[in-house]
Protein backbone atom coordinates (compact mmCIF):
# COMPACT_ATOMS: atom_id res chain seq x y z
CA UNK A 1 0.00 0.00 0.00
CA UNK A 2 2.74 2.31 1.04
CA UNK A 3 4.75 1.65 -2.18
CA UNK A 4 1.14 2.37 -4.61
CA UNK A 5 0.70 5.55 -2.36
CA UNK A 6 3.92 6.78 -3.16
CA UNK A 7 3.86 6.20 -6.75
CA UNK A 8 0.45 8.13 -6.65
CA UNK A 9 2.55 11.47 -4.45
CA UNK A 10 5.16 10.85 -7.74
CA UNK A 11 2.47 11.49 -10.39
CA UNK A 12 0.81 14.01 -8.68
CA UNK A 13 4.43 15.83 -8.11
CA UNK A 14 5.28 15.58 -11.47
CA UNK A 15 1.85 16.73 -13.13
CA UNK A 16 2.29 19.83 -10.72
CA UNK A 17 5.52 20.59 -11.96
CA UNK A 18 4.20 20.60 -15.51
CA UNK A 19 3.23 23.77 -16.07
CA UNK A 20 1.44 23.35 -19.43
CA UNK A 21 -0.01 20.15 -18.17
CA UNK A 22 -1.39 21.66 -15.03
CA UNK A 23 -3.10 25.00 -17.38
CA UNK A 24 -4.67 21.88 -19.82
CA UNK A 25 -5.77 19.87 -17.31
CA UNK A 26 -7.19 22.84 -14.72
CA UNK A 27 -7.14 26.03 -16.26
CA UNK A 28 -8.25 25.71 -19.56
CA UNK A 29 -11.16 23.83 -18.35
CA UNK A 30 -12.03 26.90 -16.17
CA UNK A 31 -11.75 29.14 -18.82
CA UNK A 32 -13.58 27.18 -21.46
CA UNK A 33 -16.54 26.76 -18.64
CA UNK A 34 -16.25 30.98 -18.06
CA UNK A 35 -16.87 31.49 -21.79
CA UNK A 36 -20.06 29.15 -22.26
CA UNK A 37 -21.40 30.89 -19.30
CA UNK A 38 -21.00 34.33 -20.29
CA UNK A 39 -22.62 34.04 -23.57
CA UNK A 40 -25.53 31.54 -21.84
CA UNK A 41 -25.93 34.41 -19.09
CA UNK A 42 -26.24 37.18 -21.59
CA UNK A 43 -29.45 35.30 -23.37
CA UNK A 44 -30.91 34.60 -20.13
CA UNK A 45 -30.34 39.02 -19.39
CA UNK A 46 -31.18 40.63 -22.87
CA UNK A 47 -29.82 43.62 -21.86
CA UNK A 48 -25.89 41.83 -21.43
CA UNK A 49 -26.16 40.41 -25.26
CA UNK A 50 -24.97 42.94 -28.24
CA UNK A 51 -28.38 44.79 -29.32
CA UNK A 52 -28.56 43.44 -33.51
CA UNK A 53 -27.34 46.63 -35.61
CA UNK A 54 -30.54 47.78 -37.91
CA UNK A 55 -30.31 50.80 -40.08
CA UNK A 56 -34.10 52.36 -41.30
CA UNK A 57 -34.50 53.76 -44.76
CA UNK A 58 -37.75 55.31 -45.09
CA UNK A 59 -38.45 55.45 -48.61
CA UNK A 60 -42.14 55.99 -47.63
CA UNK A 61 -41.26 59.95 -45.30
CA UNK A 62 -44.92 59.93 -44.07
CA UNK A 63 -46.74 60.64 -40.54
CA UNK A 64 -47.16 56.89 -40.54
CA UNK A 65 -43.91 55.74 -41.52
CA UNK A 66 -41.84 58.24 -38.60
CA UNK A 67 -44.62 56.52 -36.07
CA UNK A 68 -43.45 53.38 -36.73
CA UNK A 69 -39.95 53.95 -36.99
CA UNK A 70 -40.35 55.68 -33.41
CA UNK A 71 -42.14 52.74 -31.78
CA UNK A 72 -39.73 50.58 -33.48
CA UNK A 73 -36.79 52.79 -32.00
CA UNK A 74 -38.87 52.46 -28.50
CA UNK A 75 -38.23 49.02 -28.14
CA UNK A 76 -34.74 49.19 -27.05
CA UNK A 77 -34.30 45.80 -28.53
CA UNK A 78 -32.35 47.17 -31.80
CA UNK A 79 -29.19 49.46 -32.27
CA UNK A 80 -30.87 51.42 -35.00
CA UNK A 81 -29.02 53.51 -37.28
CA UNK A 82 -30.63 55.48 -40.89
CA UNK A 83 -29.63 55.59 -44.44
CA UNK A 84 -31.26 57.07 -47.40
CA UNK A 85 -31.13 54.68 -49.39
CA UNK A 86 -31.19 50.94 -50.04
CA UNK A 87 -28.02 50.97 -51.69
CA UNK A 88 -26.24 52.71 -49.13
CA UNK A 89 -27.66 50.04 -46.55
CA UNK A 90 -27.06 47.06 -48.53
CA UNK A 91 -23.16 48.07 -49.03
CA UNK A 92 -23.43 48.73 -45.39
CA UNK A 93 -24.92 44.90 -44.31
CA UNK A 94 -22.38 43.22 -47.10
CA UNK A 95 -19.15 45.24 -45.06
CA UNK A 96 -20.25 43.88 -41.72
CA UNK A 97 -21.10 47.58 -40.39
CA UNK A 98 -24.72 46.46 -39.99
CA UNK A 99 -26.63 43.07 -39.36
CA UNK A 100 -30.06 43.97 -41.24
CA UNK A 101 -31.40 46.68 -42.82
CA UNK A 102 -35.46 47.70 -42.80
CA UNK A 103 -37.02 49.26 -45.42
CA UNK A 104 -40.53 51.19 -45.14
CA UNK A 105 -41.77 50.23 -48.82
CA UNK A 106 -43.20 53.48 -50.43
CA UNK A 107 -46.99 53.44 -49.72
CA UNK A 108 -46.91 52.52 -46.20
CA UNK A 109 -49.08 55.24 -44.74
CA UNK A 110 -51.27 55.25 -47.82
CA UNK A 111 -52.04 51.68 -47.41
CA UNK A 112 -52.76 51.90 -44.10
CA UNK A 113 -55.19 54.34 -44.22
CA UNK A 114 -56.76 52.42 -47.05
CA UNK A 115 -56.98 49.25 -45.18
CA UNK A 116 -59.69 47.06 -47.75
CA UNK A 117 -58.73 47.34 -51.02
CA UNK A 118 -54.93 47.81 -52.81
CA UNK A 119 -51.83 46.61 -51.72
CA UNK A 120 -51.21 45.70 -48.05
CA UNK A 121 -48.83 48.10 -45.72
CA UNK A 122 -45.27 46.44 -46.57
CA UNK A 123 -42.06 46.19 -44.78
CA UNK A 124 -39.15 44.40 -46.21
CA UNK A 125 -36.11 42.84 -42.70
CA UNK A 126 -32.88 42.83 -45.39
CA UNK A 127 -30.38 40.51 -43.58
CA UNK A 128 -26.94 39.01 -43.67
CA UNK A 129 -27.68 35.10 -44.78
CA UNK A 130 -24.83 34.43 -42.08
CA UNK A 131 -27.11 35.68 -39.81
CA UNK A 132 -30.55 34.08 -40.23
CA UNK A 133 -31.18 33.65 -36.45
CA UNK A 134 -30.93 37.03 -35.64
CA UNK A 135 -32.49 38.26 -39.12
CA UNK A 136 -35.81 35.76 -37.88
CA UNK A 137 -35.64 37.85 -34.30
CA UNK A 138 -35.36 41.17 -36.21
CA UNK A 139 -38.31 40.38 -38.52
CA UNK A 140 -40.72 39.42 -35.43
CA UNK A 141 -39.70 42.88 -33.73
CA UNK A 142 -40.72 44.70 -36.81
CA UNK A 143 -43.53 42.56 -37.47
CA UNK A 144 -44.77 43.97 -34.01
CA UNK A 145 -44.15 47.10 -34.68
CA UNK A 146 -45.95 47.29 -37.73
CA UNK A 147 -49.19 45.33 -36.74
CA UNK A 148 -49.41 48.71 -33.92
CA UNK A 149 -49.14 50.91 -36.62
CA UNK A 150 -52.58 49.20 -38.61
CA UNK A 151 -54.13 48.77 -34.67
CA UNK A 152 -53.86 52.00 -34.27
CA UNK A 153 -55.49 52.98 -37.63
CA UNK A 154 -58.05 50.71 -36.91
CA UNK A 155 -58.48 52.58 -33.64
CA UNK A 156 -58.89 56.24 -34.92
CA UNK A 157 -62.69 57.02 -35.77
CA UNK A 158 -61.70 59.52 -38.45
CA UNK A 159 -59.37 56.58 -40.20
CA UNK A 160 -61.70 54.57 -40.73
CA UNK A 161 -64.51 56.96 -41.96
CA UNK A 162 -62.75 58.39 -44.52
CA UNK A 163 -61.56 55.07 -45.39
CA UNK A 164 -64.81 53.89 -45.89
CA UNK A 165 -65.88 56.74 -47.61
CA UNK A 166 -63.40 56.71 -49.84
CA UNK A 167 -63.94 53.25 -50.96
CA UNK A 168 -67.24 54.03 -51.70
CA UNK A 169 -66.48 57.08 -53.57
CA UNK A 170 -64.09 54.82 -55.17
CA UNK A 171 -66.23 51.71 -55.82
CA UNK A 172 -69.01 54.31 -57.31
CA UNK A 173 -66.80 56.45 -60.40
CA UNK A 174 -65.62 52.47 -61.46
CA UNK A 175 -67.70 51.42 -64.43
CA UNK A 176 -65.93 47.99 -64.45
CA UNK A 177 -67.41 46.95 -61.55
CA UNK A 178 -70.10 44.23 -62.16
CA UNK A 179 -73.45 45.66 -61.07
CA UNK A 180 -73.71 42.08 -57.85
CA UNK A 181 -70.07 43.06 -56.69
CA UNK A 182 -71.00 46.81 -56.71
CA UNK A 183 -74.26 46.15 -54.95
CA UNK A 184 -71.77 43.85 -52.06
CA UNK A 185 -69.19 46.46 -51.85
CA UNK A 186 -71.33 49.31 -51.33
CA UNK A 187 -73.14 47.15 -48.71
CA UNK A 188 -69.95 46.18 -47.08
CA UNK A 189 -68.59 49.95 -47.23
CA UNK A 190 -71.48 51.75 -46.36
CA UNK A 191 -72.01 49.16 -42.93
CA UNK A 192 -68.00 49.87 -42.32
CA UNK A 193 -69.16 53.44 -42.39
CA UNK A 194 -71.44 52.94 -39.35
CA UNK A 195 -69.04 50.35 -37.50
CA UNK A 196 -66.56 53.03 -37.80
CA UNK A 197 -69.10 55.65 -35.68
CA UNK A 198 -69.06 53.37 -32.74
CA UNK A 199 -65.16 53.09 -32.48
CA UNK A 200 -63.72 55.17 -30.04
CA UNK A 201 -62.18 58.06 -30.76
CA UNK A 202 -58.32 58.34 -30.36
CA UNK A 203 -57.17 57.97 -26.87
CA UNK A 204 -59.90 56.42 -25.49
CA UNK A 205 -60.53 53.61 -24.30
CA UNK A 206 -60.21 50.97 -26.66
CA UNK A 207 -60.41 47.11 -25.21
CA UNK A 208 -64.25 46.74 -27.18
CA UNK A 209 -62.96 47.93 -30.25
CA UNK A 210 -63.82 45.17 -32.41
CA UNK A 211 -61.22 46.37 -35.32
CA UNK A 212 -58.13 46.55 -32.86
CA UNK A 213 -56.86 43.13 -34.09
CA UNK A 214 -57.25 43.54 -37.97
CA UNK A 215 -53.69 43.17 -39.19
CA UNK A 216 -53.20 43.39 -42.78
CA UNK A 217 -49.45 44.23 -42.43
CA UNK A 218 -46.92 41.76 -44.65
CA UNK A 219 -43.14 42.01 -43.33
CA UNK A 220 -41.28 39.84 -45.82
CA UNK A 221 -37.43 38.46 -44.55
CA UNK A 222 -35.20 38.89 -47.32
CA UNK A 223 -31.28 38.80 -47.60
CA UNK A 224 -28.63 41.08 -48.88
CA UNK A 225 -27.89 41.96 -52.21
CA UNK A 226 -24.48 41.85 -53.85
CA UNK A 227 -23.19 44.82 -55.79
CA UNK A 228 -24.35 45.03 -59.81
CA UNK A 229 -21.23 43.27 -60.83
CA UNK A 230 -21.42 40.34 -58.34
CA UNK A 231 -25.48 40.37 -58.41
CA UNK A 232 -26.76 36.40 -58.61
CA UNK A 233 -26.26 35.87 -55.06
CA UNK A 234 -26.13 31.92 -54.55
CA UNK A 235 -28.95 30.69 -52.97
CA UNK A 236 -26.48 28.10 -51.03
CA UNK A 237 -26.10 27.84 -47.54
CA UNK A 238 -22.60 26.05 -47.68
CA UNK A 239 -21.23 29.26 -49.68
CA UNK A 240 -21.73 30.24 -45.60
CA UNK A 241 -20.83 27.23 -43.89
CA UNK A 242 -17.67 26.26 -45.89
CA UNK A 243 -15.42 29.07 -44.64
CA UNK A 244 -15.74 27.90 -41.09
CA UNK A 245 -14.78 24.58 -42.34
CA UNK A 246 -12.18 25.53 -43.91
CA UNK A 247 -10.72 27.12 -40.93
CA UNK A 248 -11.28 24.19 -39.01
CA UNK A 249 -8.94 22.19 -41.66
CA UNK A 250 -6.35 25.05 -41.15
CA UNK A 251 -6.40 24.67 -37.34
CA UNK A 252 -5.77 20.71 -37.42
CA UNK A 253 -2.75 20.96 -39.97
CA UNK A 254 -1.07 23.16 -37.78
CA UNK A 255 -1.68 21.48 -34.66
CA UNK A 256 -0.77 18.25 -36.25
CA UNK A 257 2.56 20.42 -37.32
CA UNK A 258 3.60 21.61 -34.14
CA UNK A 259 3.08 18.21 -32.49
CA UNK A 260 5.60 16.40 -35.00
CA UNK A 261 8.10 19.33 -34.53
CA UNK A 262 7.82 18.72 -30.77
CA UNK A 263 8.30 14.35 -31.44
CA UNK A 264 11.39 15.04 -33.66
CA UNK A 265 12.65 17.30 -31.09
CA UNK A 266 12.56 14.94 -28.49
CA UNK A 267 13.53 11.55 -30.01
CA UNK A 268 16.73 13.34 -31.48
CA UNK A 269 15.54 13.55 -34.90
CA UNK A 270 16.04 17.39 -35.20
CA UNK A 271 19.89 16.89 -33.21
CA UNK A 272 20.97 14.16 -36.00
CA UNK A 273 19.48 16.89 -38.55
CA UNK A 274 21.41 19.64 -37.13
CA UNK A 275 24.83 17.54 -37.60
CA UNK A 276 24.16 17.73 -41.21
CA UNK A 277 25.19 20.78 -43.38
CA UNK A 278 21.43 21.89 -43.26
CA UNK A 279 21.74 24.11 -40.15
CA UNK A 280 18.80 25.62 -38.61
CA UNK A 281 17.70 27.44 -41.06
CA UNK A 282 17.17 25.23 -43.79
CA UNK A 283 16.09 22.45 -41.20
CA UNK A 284 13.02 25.34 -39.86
CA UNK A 285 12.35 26.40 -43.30
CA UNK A 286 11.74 22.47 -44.46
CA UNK A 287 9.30 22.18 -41.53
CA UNK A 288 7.60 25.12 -42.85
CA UNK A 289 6.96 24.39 -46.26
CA UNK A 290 5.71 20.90 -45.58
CA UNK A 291 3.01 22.47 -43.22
CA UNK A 292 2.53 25.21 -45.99
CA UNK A 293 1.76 22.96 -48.44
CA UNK A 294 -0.59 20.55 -46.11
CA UNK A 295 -2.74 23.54 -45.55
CA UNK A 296 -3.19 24.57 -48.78
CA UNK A 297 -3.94 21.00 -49.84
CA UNK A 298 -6.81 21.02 -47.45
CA UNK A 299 -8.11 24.10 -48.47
CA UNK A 300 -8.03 23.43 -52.23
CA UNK A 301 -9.71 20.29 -51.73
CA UNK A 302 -12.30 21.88 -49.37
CA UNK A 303 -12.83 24.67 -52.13
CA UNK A 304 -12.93 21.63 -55.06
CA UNK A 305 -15.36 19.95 -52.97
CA UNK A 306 -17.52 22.88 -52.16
CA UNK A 307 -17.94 23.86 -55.73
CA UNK A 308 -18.08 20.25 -57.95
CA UNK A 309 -20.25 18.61 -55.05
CA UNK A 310 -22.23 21.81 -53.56
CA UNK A 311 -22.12 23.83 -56.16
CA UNK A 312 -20.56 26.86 -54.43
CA UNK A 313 -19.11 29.35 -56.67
CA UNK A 314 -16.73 31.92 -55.59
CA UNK A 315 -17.00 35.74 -56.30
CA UNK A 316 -13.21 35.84 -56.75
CA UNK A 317 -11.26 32.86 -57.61
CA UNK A 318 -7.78 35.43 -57.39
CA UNK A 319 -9.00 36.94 -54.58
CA UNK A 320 -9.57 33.30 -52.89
CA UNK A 321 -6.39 32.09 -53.93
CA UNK A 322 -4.70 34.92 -52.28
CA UNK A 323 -6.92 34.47 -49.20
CA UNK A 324 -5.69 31.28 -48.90
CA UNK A 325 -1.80 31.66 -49.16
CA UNK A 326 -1.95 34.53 -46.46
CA UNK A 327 -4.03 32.15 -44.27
CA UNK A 328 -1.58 29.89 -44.48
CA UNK A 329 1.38 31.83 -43.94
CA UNK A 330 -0.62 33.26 -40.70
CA UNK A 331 -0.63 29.44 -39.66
CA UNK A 332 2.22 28.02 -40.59
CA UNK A 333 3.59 31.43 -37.88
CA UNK A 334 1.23 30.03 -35.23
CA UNK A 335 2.16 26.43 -36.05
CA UNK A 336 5.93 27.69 -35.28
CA UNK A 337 4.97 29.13 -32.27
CA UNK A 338 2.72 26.37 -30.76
CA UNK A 339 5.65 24.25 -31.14
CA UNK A 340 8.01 25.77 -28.19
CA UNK A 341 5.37 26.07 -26.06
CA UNK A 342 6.50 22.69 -24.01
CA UNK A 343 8.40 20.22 -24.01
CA UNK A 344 6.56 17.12 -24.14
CA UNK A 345 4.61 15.19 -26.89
CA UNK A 346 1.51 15.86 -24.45
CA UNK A 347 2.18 19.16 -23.17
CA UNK A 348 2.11 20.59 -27.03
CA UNK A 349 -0.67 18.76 -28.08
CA UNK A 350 -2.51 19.43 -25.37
CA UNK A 351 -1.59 23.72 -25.22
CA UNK A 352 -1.74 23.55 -28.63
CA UNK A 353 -5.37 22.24 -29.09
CA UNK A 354 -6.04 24.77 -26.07
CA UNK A 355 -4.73 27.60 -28.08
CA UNK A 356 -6.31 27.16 -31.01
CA UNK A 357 -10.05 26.81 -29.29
CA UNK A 358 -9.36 30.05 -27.82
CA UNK A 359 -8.83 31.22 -30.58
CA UNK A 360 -11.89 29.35 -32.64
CA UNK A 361 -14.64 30.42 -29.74
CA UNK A 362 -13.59 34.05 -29.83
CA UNK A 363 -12.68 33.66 -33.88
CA UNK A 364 -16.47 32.77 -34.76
CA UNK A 365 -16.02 29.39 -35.85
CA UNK A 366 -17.83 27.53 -32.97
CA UNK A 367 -20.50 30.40 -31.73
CA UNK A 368 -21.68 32.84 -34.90
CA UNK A 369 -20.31 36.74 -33.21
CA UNK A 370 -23.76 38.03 -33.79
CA UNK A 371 -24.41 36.00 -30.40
CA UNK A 372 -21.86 37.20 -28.32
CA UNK A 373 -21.86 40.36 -25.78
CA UNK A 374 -20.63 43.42 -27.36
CA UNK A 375 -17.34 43.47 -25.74
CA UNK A 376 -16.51 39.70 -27.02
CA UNK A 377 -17.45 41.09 -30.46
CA UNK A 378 -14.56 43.22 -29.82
CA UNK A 379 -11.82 40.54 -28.84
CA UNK A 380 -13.18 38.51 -31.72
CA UNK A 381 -10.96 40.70 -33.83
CA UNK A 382 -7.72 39.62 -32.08
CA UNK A 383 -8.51 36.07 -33.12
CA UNK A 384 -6.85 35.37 -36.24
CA UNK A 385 -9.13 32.94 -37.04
CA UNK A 386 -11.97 36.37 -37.33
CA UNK A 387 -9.58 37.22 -40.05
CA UNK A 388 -9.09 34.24 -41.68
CA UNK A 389 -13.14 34.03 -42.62
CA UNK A 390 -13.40 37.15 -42.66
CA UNK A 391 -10.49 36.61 -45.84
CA UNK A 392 -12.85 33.39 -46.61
CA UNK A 393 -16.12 34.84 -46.85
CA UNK A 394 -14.92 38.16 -48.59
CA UNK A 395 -13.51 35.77 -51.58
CA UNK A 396 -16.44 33.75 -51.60
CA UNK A 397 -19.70 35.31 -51.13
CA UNK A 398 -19.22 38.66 -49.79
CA UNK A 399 -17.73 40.23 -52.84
CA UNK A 400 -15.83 42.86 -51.00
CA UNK A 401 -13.61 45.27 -52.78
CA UNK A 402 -9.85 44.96 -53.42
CA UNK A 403 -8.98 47.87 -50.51
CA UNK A 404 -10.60 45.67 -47.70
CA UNK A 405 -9.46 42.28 -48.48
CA UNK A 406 -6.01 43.81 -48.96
CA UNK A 407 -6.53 45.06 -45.23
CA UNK A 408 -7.28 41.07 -43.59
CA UNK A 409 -4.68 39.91 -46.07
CA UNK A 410 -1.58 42.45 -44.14
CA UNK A 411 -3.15 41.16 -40.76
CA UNK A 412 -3.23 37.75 -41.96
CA UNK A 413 0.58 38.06 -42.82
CA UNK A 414 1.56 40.50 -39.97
CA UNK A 415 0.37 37.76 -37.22
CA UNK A 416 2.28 34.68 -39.07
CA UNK A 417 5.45 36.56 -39.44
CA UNK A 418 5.41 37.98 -35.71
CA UNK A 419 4.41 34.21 -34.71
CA UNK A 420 6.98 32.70 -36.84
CA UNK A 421 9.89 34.84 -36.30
CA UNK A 422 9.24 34.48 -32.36
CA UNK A 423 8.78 30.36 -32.59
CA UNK A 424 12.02 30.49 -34.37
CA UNK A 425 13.73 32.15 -31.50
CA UNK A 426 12.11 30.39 -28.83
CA UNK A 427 13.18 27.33 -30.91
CA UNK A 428 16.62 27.84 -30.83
CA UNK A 429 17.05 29.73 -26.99
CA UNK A 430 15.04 26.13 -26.37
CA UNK A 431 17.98 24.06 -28.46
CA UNK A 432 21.02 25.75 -26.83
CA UNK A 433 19.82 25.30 -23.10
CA UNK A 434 19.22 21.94 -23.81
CA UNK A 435 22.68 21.33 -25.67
């Protein structure tokens, strides 16, 4: 008993001197639990989650349309914002400024005033497709708001007489009405003429109105339109999907990477290399390029697969291939790094895979950022993974411009030639202390 006790007090000693082991095995846990429960806590509080971005454009500018852009605004369940126009808004959703965009179609007021005949009172929720969740929440707000605007028309004695009288009038200077309809509609007018005298006038008290609940109000959920040049916007909800996927490829190339630079370190592979005429350089550089060229074997084959089997077509095939290369490079850094973070087999892969999650939770590949608080919106963007769809997307269904993909590209590079030029010198400070 004595002798199994102490071999227990030997394992426990040396999994407390492990440093990286300890942070896997206690830490990381911790911090993984932390996350879940901050995002999980802000949709139990509303008020703790990031209020969805939606810009108005009121291409409607009546008494009717500023009511129900006010009681909309009231809510305080949007971040609204306005643009003039529908172009202006749709740039903004496709640039990530906004989430939706809600347009007041012209006619609003008119139709609601003129509640029995024409077009309905329409409303059109513009959304990111990445965002269909939070586009279905934004549509039921307005949805609200709008069926208060025709409740309240149907509220106000005045509305609804000159509604009805204007039907009427209407109805009567139409020759093409058939003389049984005309007799109905005149019937059906004139007794909406009398309903409307017993409704009570604004302000009052209205729980016996019978009209209160008439809600001819459509609110149609549609999604964001590319610029003219890039204008058949694919229908295809793995244009969306595949960008986190490939991510997801990039992250298990370089953790397999950094794990096999850790093995040859350790079995003397890399020492017997460094006896050779390679030298470091050349022996780093080798180790590089074969990661280099797994990742962008992955990603070709995800973007193959995505477009012969799913029929996903890129905006920018250049601007994809480009995306891709700088992805990698940002990587193959990281890769570099996450290899001199222990020095065990177990202590890498474990960190390693640690790391990278981090980065992936915060990064938008596991929760979409539209869910987070506000503030983890924020440290999303020191993920590199953020930029790395961000680079995806752009290429493939986004169509952004040259300027802004040039922008994720530089961060893209920046990160894996910080990462690789300080894995380098961690690798070698770790080479010469153990020489």
């Amino acid at each position: 008993m004595k002798q199994i006790l102490a071999l227990a007090f030997k394992d426990l000693t040396l999994a407390r001197r492990d440093k990286v082991g300890f942070f896997f095995m206690f830490i990381f846990p911790l911090l993984n639990a932390v996350f879940f429960g901050t995002i999980f806590a802000g949709q139990a509080n509303s008020d703790a989650m990031a209020k969805s971005r939606v810009a108005i454009v009121d291409l409607d500018n009546t008494d009717a349309s500023r009511a129900f852009i006010a009681d909309l605004d009231s809510t305080g369940d949007l971040e609204l914002s306005s643009h003039d126009s529908t172009d202006a808004a749709n740039r903004a959703v496709l640039a990530s400024k906004i989430d939706a965009y809600v347009a007041v179609e012209p006619g609003f007021g008119a139709s609601l005033a003129r509640p029995f005949w024409g077009e309905p009172a329409a409303v059109t929720v513009v959304i990111d497709p990445s965002k269909r969740a939070s586009g279905e929440m934004i549509r039921g707000i307005v949805t609200q708001q709008a069926f208060r605007q025709m409740q309240r028309a149907f509220s106000d004695q005045s509305i609804m007489q000159d509604s009805a009288r204007e039907g009427l009038a209407s109805l009567n200077n139409d020759p093409d009405v058939p003389p049984l309809t005309r007799a109905a509609l005149s019937m059906l007018l004139g007794g909406l003429d009398s309903l409307s005298q017993a409704i009570p006038a604004e302000g009052a008290d209205n729980e016996n109105n019978p009209m209160a609940n008439w809600e001819p109000v459509t609110v149609t959920l549609d999604t964001v339109q590319r610029p003219k040049k890039n204008k058949d916007m694919p229908d295809n909800a793995y244009a969306i999907t595949f960008p986190q996927g490939m991510v997801w490829g990039v992250l298990a190339a370089a953790a397999t990477f950094a794990i096999s630079l850790v093995v040859e370190r350790t079995q003397g592979t890399l020492l017997r290399l460094k006896a050779s005429p390679l030298g470091w350089t050349r022996i780093l550089a080798g180790k590089a390029l074969a990661c280099a060229i797994t990742i962008m074997f992955v990603l070709t084959l995800l973007v193959v697969i995505a477009r012969v089997v799913f029929g996903v077509e890129p905006v920018s095939i250049p601007m994809l291939i480009v995306s891709m290369l700088c992805a990698t490079a940002c990587f193959v850094g990281i890769m570099m790094l996450l290899s001199v973070i222990g020095r065990t087999e177990a202590a890498v892969g474990g960190m390693s895979w640690a790391v990278l999650l981090i980065f992936a939770m915060f990064g938008g590949a596991m929760i979409p950022a539209t869910f987070m608080p506000k503030w983890m919106q924020g440290v999303s963007k020191l993920s590199p993974i953020r930029w790395a769809i961000d680079a995806f997307e752009g290429a493939i269904w986004r169509g952004w411009d040259i300027g802004k993909m040039s922008a994720i590209w530089l961060v893209l590079i920046a990160i894996g030639t910080v990462c690789f030029a300080l894995g380098t010198l961690l690798f070698r400070k770790l080479d010469s202390a153990s020489a």
